[in-house]
PDB file of N, CA and C in Angstrom:
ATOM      1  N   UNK A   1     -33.603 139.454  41.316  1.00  0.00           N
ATOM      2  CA  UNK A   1     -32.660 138.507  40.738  1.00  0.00           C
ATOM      3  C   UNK A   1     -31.897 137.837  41.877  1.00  0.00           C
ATOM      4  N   UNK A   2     -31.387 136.524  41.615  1.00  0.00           N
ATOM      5  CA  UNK A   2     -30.867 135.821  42.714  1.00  0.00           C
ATOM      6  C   UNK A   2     -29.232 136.200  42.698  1.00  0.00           C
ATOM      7  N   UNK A   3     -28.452 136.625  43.822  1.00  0.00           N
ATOM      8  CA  UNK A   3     -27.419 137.013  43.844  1.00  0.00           C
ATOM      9  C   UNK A   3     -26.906 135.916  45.023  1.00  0.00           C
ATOM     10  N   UNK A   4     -25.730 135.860  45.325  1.00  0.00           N
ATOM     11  CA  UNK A   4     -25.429 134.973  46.708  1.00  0.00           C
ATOM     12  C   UNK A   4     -24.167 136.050  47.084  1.00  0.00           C
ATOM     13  N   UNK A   5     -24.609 136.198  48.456  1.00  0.00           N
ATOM     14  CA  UNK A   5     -23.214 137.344  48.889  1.00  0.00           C
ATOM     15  C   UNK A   5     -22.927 136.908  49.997  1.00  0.00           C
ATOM     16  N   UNK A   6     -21.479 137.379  50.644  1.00  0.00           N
ATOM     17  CA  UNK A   6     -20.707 136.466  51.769  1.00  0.00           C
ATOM     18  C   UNK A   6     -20.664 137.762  53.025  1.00  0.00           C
ATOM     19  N   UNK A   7     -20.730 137.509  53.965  1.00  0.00           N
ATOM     20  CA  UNK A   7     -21.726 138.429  54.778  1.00  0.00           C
ATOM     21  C   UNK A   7     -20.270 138.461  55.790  1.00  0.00           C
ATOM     22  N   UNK A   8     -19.502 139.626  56.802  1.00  0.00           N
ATOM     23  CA  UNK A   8     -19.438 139.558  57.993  1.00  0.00           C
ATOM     24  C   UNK A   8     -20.333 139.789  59.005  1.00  0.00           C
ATOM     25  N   UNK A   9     -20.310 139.345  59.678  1.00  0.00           N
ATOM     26  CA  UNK A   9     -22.151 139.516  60.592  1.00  0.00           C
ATOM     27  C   UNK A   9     -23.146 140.240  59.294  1.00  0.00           C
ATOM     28  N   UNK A  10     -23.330 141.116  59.616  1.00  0.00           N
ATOM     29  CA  UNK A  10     -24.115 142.010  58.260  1.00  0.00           C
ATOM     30  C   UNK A  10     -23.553 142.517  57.164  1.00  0.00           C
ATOM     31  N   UNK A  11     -22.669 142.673  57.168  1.00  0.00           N
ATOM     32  CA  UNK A  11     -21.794 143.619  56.409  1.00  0.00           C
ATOM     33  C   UNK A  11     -21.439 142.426  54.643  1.00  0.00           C
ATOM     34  N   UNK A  12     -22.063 142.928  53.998  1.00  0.00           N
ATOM     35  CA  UNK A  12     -21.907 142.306  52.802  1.00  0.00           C
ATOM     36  C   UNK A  12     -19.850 142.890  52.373  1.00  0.00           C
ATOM     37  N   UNK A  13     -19.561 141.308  51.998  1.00  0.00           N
ATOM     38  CA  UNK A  13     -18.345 141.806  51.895  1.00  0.00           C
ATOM     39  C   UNK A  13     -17.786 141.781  50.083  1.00  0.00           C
ATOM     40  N   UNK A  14     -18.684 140.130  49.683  1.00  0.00           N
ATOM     41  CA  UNK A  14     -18.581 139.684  48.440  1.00  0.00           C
ATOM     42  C   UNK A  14     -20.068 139.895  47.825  1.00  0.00           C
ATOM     43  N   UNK A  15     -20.492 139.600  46.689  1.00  0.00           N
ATOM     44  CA  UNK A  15     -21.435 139.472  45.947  1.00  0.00           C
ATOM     45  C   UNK A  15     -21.699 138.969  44.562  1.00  0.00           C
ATOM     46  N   UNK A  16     -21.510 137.561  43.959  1.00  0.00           N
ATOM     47  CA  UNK A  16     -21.718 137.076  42.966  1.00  0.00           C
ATOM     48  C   UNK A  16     -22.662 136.443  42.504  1.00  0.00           C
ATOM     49  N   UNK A  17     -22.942 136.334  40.877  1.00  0.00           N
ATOM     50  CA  UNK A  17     -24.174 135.475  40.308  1.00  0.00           C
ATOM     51  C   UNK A  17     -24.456 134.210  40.624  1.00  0.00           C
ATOM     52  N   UNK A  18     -23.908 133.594  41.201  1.00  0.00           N
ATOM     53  CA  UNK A  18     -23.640 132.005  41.379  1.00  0.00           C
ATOM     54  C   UNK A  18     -23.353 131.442  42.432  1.00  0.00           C
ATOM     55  N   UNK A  19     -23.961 130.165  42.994  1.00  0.00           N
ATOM     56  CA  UNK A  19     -23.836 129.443  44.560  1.00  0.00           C
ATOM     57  C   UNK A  19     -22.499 129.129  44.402  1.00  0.00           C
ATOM     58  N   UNK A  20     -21.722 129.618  46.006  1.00  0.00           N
ATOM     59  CA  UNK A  20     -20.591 128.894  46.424  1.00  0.00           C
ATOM     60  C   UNK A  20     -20.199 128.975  47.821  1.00  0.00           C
ATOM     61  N   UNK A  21     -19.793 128.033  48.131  1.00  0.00           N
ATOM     62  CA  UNK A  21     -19.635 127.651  49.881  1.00  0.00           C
ATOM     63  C   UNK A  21     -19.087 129.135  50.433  1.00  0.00           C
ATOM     64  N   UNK A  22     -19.832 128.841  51.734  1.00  0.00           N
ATOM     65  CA  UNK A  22     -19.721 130.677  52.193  1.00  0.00           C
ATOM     66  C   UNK A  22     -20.763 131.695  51.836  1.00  0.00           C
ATOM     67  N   UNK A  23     -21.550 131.672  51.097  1.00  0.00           N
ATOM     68  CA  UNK A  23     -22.449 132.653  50.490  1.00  0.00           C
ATOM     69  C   UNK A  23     -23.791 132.345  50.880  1.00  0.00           C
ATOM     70  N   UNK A  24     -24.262 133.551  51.041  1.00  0.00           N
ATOM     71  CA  UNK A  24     -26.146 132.842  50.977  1.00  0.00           C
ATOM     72  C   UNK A  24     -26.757 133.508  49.915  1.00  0.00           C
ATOM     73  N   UNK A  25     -27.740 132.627  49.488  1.00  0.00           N
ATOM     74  CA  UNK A  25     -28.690 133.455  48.612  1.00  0.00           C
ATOM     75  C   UNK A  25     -29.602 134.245  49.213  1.00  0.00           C
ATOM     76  N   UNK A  26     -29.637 135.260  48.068  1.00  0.00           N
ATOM     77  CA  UNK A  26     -30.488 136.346  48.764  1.00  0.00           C
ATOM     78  C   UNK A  26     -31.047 136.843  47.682  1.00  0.00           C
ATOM     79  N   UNK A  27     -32.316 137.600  47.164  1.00  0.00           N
ATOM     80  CA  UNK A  27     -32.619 137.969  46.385  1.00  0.00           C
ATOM     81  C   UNK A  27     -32.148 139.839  46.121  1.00  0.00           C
ATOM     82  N   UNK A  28     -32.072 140.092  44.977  1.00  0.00           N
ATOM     83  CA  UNK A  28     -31.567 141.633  44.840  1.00  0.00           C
ATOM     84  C   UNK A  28     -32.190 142.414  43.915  1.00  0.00           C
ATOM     85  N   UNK A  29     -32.499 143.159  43.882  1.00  0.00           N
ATOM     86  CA  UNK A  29     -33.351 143.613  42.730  1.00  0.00           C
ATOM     87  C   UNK A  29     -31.887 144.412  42.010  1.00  0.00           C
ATOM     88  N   UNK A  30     -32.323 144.770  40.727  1.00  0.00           N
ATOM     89  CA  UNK A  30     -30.589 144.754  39.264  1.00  0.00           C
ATOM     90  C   UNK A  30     -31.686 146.329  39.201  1.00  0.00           C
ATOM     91  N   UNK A  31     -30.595 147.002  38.732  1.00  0.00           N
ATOM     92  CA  UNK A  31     -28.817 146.938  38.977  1.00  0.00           C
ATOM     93  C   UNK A  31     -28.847 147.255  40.568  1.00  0.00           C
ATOM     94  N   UNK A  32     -27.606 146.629  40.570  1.00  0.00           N
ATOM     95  CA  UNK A  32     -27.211 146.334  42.354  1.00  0.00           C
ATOM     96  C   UNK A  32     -26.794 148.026  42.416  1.00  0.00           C
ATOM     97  N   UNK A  33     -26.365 148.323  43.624  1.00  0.00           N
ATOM     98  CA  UNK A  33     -26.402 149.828  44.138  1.00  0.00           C
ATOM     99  C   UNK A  33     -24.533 149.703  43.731  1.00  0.00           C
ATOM    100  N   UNK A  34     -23.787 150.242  43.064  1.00  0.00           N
ATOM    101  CA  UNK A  34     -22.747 151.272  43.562  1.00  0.00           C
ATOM    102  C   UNK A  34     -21.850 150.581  44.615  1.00  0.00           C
ATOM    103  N   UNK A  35     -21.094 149.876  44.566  1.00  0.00           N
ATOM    104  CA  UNK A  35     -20.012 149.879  46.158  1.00  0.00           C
ATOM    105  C   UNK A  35     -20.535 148.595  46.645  1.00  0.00           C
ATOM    106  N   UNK A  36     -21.860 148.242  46.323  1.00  0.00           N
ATOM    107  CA  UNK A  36     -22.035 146.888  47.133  1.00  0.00           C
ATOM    108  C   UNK A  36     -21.265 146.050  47.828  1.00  0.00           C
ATOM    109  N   UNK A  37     -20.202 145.429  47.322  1.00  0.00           N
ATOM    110  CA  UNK A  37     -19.529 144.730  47.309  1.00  0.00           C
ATOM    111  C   UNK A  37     -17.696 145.467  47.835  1.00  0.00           C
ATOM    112  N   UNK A  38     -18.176 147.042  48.815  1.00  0.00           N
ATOM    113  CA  UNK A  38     -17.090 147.508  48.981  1.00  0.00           C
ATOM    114  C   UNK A  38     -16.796 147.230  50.556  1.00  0.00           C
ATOM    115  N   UNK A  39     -18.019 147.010  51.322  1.00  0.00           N
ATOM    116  CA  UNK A  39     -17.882 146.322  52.569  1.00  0.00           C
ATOM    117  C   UNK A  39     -18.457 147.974  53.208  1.00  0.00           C
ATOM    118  N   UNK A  40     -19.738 148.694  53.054  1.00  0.00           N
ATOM    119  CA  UNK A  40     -20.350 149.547  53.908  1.00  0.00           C
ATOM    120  C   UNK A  40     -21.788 149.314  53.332  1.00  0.00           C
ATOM    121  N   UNK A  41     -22.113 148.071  52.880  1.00  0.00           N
ATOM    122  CA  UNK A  41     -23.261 147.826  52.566  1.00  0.00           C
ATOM    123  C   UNK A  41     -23.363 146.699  53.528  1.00  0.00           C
ATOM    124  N   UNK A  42     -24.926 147.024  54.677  1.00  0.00           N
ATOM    125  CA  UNK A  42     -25.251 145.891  55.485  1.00  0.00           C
ATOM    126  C   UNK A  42     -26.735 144.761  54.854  1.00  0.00           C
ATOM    127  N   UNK A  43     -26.586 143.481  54.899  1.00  0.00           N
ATOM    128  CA  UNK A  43     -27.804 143.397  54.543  1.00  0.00           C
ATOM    129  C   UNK A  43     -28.360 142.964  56.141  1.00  0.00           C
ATOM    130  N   UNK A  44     -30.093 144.145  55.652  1.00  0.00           N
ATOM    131  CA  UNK A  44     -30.508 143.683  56.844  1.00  0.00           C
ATOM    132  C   UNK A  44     -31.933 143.925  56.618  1.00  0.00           C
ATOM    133  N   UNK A  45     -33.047 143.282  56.595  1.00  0.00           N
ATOM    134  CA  UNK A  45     -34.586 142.609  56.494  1.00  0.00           C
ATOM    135  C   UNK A  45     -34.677 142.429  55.253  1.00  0.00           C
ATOM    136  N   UNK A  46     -33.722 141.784  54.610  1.00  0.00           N
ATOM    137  CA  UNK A  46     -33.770 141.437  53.182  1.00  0.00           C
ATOM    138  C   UNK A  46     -33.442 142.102  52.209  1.00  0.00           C
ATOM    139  N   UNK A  47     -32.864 143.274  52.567  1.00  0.00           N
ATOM    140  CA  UNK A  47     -32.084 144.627  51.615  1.00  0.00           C
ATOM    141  C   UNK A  47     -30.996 144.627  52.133  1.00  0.00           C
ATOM    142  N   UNK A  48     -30.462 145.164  51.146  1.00  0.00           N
ATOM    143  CA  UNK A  48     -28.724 145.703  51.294  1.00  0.00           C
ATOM    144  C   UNK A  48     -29.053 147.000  51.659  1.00  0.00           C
ATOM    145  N   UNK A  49     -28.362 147.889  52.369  1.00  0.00           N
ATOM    146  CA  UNK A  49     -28.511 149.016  52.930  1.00  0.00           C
ATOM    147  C   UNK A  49     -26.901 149.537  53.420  1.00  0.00           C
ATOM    148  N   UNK A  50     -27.162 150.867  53.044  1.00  0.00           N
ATOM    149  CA  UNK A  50     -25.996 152.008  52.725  1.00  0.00           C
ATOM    150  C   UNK A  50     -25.627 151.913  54.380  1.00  0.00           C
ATOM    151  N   UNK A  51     -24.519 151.529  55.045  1.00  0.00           N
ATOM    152  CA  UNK A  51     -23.978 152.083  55.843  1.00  0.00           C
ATOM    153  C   UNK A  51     -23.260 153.125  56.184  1.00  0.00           C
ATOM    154  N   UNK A  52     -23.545 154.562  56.169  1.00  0.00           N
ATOM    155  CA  UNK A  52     -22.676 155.824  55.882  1.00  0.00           C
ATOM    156  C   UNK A  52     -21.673 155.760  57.000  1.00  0.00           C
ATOM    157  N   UNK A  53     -21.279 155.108  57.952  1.00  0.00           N
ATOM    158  CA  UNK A  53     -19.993 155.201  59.295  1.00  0.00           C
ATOM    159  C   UNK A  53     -19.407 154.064  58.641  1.00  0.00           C
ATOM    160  N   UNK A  54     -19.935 152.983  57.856  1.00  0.00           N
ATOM    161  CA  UNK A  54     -19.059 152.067  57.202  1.00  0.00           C
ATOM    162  C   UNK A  54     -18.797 152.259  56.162  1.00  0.00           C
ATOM    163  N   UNK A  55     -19.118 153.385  55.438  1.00  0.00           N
ATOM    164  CA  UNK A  55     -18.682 154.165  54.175  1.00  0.00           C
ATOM    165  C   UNK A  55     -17.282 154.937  55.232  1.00  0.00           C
ATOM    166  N   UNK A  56     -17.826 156.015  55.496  1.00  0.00           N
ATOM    167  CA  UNK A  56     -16.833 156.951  55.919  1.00  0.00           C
ATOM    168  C   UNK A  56     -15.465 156.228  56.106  1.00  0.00           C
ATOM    169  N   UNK A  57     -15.572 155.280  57.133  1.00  0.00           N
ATOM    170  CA  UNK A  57     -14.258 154.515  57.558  1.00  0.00           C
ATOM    171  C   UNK A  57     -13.249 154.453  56.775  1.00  0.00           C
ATOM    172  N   UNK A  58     -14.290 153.290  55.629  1.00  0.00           N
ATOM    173  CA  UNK A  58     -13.790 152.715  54.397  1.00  0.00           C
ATOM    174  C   UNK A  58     -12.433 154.115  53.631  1.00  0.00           C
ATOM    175  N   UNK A  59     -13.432 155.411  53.459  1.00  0.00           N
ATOM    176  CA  UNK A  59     -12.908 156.343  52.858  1.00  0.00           C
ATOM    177  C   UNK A  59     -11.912 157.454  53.581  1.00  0.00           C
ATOM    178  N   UNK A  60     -11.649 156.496  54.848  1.00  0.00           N
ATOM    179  CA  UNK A  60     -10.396 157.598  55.777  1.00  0.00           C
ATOM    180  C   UNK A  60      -9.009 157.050  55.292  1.00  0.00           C
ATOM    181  N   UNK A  61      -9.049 155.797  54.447  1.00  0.00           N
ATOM    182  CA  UNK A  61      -7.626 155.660  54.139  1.00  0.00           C
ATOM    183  C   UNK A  61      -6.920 154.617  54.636  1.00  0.00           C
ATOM    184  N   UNK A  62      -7.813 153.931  55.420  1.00  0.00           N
ATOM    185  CA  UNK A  62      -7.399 152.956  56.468  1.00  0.00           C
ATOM    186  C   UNK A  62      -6.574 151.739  55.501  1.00  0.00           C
ATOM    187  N   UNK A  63      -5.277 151.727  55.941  1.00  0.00           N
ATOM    188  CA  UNK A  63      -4.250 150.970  54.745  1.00  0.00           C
ATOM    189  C   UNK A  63      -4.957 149.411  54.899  1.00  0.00           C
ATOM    190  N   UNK A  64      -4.803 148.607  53.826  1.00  0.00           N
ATOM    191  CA  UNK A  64      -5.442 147.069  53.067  1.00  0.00           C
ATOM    192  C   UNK A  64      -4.257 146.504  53.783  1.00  0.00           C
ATOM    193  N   UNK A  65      -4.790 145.708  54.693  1.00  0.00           N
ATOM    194  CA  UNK A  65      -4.045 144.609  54.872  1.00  0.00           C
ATOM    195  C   UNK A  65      -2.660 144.033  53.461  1.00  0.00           C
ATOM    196  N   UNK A  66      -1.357 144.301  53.990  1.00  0.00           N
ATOM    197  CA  UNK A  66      -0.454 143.628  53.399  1.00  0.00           C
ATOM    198  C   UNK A  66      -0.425 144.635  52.752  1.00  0.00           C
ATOM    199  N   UNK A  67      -0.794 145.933  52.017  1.00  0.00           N
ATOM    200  CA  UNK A  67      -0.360 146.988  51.379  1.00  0.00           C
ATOM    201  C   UNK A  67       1.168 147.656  51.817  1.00  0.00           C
ATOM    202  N   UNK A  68       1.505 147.895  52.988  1.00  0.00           N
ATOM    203  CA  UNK A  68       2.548 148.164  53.506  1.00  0.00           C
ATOM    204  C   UNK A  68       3.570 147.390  52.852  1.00  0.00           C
ATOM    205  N   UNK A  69       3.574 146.299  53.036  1.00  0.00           N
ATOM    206  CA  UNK A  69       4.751 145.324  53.018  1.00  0.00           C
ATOM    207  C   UNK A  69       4.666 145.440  50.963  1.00  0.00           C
ATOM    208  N   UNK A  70       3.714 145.134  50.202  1.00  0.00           N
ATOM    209  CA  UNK A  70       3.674 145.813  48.923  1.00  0.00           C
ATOM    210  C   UNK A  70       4.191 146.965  48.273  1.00  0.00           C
ATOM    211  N   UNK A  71       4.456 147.834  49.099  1.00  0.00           N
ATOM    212  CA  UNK A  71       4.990 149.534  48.900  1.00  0.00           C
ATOM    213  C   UNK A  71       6.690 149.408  49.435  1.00  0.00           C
ATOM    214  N   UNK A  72       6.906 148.483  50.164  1.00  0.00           N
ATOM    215  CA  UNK A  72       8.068 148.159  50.327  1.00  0.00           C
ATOM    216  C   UNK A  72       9.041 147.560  49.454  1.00  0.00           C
ATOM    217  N   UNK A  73       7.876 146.293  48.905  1.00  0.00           N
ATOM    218  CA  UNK A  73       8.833 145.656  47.835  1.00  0.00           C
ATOM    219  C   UNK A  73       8.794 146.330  46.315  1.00  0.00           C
ATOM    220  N   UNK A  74       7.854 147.390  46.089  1.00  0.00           N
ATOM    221  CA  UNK A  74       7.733 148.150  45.081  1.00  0.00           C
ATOM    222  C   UNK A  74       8.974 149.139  45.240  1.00  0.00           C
ATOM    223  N   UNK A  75       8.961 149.122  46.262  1.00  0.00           N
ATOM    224  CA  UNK A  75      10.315 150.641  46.873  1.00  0.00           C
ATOM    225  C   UNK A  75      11.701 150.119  46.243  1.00  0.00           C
ATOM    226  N   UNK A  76      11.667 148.831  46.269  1.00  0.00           N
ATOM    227  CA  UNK A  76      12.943 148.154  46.451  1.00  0.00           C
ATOM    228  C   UNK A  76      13.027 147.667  45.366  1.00  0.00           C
ATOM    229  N   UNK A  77      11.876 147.109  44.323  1.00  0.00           N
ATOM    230  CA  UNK A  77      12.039 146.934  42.904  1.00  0.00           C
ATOM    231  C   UNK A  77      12.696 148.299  42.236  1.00  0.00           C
ATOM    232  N   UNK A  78      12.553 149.325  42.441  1.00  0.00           N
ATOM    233  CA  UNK A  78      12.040 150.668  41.811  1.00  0.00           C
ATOM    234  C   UNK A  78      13.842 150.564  41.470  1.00  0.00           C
ATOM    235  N   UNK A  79      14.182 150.668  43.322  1.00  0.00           N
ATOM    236  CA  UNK A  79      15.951 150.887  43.346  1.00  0.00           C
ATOM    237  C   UNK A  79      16.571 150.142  42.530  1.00  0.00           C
ATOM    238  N   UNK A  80      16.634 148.596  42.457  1.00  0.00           N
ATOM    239  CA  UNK A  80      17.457 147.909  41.645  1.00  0.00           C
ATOM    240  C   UNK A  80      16.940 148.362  40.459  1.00  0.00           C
ATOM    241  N   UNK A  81      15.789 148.390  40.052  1.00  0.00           N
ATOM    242  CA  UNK A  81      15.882 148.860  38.476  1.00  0.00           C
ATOM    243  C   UNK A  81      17.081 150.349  37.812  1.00  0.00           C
ATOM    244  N   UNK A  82      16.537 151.018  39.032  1.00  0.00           N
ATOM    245  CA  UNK A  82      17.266 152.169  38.772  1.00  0.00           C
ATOM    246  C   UNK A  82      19.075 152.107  38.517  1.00  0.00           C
ATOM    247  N   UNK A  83      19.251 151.276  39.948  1.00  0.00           N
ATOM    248  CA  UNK A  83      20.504 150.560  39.722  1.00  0.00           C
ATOM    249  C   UNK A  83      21.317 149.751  38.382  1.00  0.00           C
ATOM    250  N   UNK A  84      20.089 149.030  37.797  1.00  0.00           N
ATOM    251  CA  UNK A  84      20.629 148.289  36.630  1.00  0.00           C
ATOM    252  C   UNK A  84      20.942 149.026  35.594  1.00  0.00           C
ATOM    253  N   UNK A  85      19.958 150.548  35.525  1.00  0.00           N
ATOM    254  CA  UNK A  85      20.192 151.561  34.356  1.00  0.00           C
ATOM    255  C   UNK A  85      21.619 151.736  34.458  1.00  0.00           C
ATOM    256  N   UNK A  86      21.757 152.599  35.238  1.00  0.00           N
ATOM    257  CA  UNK A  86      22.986 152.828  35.909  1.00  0.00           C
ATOM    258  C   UNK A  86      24.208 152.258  35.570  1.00  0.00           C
ATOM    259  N   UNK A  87      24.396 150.911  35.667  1.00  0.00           N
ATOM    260  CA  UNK A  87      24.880 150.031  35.476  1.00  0.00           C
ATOM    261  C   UNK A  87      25.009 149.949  33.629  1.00  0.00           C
ATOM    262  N   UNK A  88      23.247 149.919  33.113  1.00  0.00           N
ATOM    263  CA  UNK A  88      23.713 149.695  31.790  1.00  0.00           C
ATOM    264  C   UNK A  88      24.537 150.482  30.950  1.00  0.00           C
ATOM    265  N   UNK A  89      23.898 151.973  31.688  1.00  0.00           N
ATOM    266  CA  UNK A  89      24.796 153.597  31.084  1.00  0.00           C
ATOM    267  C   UNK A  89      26.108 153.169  31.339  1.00  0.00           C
ATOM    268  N   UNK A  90      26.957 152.885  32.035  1.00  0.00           N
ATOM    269  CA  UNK A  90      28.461 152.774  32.465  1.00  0.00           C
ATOM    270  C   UNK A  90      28.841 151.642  31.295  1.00  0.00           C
ATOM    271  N   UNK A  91      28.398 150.987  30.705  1.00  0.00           N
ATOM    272  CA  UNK A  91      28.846 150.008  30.234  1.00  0.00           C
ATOM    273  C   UNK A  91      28.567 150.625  28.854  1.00  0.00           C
ATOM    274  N   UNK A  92      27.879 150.996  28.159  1.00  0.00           N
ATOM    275  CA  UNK A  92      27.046 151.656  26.762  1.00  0.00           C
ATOM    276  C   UNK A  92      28.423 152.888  27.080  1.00  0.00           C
ATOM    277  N   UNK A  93      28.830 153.896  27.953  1.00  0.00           N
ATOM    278  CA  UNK A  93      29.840 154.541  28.034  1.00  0.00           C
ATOM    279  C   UNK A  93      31.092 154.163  27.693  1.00  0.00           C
ATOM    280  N   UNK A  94      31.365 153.026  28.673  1.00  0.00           N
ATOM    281  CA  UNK A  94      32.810 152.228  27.890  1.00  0.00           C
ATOM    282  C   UNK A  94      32.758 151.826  27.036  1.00  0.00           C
ATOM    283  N   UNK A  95      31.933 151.311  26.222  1.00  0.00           N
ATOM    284  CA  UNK A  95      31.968 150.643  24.702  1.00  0.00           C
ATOM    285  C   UNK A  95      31.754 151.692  23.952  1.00  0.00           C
ATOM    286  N   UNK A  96      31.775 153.141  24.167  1.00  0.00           N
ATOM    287  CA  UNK A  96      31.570 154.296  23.266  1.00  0.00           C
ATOM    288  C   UNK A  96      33.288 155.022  23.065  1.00  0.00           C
ATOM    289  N   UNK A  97      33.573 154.837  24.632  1.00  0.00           N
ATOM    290  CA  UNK A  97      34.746 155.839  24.215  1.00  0.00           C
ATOM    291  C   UNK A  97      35.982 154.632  24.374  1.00  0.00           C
ATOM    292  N   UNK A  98      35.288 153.441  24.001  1.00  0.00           N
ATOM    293  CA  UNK A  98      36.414 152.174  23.745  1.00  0.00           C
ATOM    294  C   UNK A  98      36.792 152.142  22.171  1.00  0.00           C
ATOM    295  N   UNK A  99      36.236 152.758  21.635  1.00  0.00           N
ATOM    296  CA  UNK A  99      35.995 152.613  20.011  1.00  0.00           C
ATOM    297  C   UNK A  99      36.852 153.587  19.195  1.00  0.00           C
TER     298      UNK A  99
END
């Protein structure tokens, strides 16, 4: 089946049904393998092929670009929310023992 996938040197990074700038066609035989499209699959003499040191890598944890700075602003959503409870309890308090 015709697939078009977006390659770093070898390293298949994308893989979709359909032509689009950046991609080459390549033929694939269905169902595609598992992870294809996780970036430890190389294509190379016309197959996609299991890279196990570009598996492993993948699976040491190595943080996603911009994840950091994501866990930060999640950190910091978390607080003001917590804050606003806080805030709402004190107020739900005075209008209880205002009564």
């Amino acid at each position: 089946m015709k697939f078009y996938v977006q390659l770093d040197g070898d390293v298949i990074r994308d893989i979709i049904e359909f032509p689009h700038e950046g991609y080459q066609e390549v033929d694939i035989p269905t169902p595609l393998p598992i992870g294809i499209n996780a970036g430890y699959y190389r294509w190379q003499d016309g197959k996609a092929v299991l890279d196990e040191s570009l598996k492993s890598d993948s699976e040491q944890g190595t943080p996603v670009e911009g994840l950091t700075e994501l866990e930060k602003r999640v950190s910091a959503t978390e607080a003001e929310a917590a804050s606003l409870n806080l805030a709402i309890i004190d107020i739900w308090e005075t209008i209880a023992t205002s009564s």
